[in-house]
Protein backbone atom coordinates (compact mmCIF):
# COMPACT_ATOMS: atom_id res chain seq x y z
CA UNK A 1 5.60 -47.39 37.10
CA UNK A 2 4.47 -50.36 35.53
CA UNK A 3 2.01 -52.41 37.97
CA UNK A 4 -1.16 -54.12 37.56
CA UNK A 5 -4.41 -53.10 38.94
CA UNK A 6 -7.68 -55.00 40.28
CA UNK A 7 -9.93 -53.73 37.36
CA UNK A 8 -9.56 -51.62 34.54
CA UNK A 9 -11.47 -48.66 35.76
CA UNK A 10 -7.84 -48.53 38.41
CA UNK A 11 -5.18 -48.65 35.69
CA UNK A 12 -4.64 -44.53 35.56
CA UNK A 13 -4.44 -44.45 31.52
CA UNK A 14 -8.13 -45.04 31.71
CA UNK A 15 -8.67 -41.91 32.93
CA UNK A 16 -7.53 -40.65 29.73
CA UNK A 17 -8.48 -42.86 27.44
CA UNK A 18 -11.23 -44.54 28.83
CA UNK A 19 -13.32 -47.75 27.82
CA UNK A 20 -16.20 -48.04 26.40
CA UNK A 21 -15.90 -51.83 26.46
CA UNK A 22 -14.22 -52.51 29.65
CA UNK A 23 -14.45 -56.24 29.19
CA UNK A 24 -12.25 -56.23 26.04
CA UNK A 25 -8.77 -56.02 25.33
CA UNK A 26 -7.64 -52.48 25.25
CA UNK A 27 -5.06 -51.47 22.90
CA UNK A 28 -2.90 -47.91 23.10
CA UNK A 29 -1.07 -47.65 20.03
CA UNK A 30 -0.72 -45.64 16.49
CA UNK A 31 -0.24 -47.35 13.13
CA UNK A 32 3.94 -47.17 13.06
CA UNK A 33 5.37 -50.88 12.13
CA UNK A 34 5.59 -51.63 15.56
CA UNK A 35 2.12 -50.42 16.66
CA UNK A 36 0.34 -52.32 13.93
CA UNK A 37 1.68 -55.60 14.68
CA UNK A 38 -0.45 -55.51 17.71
CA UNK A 39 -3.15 -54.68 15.33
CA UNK A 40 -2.61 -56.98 12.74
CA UNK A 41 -2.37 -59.81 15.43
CA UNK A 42 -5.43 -58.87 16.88
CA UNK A 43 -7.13 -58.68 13.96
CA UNK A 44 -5.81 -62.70 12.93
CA UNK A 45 -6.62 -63.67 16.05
CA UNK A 46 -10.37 -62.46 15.82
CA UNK A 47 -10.02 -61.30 20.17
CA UNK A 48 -12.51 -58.55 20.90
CA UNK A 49 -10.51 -55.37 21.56
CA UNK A 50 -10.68 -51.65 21.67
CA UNK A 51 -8.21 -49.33 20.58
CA UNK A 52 -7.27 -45.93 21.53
CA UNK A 53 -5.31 -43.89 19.61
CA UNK A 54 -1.93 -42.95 21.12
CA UNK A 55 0.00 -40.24 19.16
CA UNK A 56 4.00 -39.89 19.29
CA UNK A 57 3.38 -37.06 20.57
CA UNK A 58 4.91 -36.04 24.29
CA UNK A 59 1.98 -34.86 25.19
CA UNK A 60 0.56 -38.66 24.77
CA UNK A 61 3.32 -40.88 24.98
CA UNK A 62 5.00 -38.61 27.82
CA UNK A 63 2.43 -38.17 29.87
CA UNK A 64 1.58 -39.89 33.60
CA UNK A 65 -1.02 -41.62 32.31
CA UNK A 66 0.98 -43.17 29.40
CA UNK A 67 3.89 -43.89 31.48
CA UNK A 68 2.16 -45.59 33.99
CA UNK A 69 1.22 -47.92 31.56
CA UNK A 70 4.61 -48.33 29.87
CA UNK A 71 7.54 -46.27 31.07
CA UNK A 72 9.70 -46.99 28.07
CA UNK A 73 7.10 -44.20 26.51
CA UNK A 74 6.80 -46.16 23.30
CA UNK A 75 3.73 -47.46 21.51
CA UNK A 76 2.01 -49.93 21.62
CA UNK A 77 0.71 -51.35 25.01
CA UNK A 78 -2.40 -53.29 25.68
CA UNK A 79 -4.14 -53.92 28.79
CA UNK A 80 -6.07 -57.32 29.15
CA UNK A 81 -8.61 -57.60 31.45
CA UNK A 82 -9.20 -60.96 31.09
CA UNK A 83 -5.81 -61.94 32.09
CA UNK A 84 -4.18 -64.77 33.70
CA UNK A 85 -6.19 -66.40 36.58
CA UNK A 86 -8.85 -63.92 35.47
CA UNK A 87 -7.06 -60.93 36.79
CA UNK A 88 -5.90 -57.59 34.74
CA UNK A 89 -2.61 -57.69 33.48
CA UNK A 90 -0.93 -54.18 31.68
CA UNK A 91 2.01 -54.74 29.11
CA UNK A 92 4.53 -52.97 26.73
CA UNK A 93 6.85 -54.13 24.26
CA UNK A 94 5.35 -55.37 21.00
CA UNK A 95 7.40 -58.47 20.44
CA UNK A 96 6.15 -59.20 24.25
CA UNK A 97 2.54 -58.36 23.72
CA UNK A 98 2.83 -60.65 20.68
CA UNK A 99 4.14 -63.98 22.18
CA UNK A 100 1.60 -62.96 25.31
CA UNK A 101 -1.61 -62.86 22.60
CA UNK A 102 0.05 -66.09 20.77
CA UNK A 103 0.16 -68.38 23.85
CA UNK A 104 -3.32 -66.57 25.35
CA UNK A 105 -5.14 -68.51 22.02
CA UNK A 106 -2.87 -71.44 21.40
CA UNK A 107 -2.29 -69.60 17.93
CA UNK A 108 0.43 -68.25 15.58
CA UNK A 109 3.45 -69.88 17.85
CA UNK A 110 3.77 -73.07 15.93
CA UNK A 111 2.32 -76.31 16.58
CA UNK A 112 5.12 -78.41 18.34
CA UNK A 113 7.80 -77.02 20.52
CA UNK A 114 10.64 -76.89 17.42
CA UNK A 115 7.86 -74.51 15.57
CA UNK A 116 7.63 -71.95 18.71
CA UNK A 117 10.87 -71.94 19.37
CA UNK A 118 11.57 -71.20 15.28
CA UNK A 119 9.16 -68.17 15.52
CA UNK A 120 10.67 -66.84 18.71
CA UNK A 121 14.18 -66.86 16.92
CA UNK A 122 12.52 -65.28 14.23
CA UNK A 123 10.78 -62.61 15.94
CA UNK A 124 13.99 -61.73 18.12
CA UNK A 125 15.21 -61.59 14.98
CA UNK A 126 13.16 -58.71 14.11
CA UNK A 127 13.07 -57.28 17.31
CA UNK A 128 16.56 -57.14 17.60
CA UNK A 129 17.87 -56.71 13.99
CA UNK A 130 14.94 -55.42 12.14
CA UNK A 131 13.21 -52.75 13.93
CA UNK A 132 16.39 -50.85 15.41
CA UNK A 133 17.88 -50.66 12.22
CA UNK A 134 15.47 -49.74 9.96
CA UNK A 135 14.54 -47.11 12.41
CA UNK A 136 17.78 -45.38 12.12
CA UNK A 137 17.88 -45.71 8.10
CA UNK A 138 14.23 -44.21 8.62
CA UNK A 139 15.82 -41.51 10.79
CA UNK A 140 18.97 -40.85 8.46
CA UNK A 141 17.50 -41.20 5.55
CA UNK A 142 13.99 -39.86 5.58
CA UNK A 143 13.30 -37.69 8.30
CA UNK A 144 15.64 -35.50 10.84
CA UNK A 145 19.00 -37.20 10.13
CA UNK A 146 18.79 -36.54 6.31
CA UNK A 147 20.40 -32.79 6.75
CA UNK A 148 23.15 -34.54 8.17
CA UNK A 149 26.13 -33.90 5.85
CA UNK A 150 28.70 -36.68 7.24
CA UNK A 151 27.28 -39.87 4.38
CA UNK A 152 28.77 -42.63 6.80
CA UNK A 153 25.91 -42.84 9.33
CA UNK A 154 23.44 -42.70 6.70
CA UNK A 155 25.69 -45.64 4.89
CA UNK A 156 25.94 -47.61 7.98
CA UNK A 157 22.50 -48.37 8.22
CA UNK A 158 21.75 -48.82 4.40
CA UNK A 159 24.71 -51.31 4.36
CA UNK A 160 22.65 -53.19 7.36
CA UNK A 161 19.13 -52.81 6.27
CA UNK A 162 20.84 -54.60 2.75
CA UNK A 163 22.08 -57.22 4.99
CA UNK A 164 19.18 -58.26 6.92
CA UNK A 165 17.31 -58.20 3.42
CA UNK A 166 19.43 -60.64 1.59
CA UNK A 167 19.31 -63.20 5.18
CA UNK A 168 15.31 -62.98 4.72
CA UNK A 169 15.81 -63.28 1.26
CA UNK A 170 17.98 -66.46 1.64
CA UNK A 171 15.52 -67.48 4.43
CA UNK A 172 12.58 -67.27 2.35
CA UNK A 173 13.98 -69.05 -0.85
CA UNK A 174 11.95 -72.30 0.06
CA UNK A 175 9.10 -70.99 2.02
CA UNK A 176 6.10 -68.32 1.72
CA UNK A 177 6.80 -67.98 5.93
CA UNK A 178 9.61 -67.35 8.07
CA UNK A 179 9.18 -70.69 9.55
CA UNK A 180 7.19 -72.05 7.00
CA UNK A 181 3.82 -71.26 9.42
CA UNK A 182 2.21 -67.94 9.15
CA UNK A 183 2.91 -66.89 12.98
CA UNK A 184 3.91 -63.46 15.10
CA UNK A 185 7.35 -63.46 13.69
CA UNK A 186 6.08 -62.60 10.03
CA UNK A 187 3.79 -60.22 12.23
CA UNK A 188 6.68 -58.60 13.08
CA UNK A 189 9.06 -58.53 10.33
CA UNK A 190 6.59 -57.55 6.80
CA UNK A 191 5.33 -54.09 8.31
CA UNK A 192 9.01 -53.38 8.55
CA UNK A 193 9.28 -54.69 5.28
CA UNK A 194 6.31 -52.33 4.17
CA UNK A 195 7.48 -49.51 5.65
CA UNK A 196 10.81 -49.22 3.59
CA UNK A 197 9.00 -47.87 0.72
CA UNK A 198 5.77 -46.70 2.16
CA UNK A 199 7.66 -44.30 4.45
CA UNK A 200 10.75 -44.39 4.30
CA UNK A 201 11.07 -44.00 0.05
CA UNK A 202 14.44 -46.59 0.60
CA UNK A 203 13.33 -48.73 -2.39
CA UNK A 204 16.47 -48.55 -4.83
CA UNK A 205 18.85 -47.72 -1.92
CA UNK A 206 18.51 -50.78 0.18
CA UNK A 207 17.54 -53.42 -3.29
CA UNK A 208 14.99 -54.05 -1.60
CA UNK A 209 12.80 -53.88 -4.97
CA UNK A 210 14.94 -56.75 -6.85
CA UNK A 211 15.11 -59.52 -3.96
CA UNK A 212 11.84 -61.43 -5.12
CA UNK A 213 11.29 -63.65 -2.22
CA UNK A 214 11.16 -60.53 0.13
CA UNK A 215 9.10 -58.63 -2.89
CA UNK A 216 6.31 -62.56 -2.82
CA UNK A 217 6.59 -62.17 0.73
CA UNK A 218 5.31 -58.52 1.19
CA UNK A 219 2.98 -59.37 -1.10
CA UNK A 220 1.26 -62.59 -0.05
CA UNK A 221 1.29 -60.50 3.61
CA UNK A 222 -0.45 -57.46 2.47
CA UNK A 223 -3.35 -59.11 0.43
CA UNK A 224 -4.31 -60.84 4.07
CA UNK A 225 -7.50 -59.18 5.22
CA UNK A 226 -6.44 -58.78 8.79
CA UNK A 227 -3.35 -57.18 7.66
CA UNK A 228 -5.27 -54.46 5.12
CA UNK A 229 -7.31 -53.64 8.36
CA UNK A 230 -4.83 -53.73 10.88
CA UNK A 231 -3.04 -50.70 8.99
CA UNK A 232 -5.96 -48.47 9.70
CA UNK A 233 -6.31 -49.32 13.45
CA UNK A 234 -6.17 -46.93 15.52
CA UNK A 235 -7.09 -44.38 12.97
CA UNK A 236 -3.60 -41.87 11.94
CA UNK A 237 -6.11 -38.82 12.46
């Protein structure tokens, strides 16, 4: 049950992970590619927060607390208690929680109406094409699906992860940014990005390693300050 309370001390996940700054921005999340885009934006954005550190788990992300929060059971979700018309409001799905933070500071949407409506294409983009396939080359590749002896799942994603590389890498031929503005959408995308080698060890199977836009890209994204810290928050252990 999703719903939103009259203070923070009545949302039920602060029972288990309670506040110790109730007037900030609470964060529930782990540092995944999806979780530390909240962090990352946070961090940009220089809002006070507080995060709490959410494992995959079922035991976390499973239980009533969690779920009450986000029933989806996925990482991250924030509650903002300083929400609109001053009241509380609870929410899950990064890519929402990002364009919520982005218009709550007038920041990292774009300046005119063309620019946000770029970095929302952009950042359904990743949302849509990015994450969910990546994910399964993660999951076929790296971790469970691996034993799998039929190759053609496996190759499926590998084939798609290589084509949503070379439309960045076209994308990006002109530009250090997705839309030319640093915004939420490269938020979104570059941990992906990151994650192909830091996790999932894809490097020479996806090319990933000779596109050199996508290679400046990662690169100009991971020697932001926000973004070195943002990796770290919440804590892995």
């Amino acid at each position: 049950m999703n719903r939103d309370y009259p203070s923070l001390s009545d949302y039920p996940i602060a029972q288990r992970w309670p506040a110790t700054n109730p007037e900030q921005l609470q964060l529930y999340s782990f540092p995944t590619p999806n979780g530390v885009k909240i962090s990352i934006a946070l961090e940009e954005l220089k809002l006070p927060y507080e995060a709490h550190r959410v494992t995959l788990s079922d035991s976390d992300v499973k239980s009533p607390e969690f779920l009450s929060l986000n029933p989806n059971n996925k990482i991250p979700a924030i509650i903002d208690p300083n929400g609109p018309e001053g009241e509380p409001i609870g929410l899950f799905e990064s890519g929402a929680i990002l364009i919520y933070l982005a218009e709550k500071t007038g920041k990292l949407m774009g300046d005119t109406p063309r620019q946000k409506a770029k970095t929302q294409q952009w950042l359904m983009f990743q949302m849509g094409g990015v994450g969910p396939m990546f994910g399964q080359l993660g999951f076929f590749h790296a971790y469970a699906g691996k034993d799998i002896e039929d190759p053609r799942p496996r190759q499926r994603y590998i084939d798609e992860v290589k084509r949503l590389l070379n439309v960045l890498e076209q994308q990006l031929a002109d530009k250090e940014w997705i839309t030319g503005q640093f915004s939420i959408a490269d938020i979104a995308i570059v941990p992906w990005l990151q994650t192909i080698e830091k996790f999932y060890k894809a490097g020479e199977e996806t090319g990933i390693t000779s596109l050199p836009n996508v290679q400046r890209y990662i690169e100009r994204f991971s020697e932001r300050p926000a973004v070195q810290r943002g990796w770290q928050i919440p804590t892995a252990e």
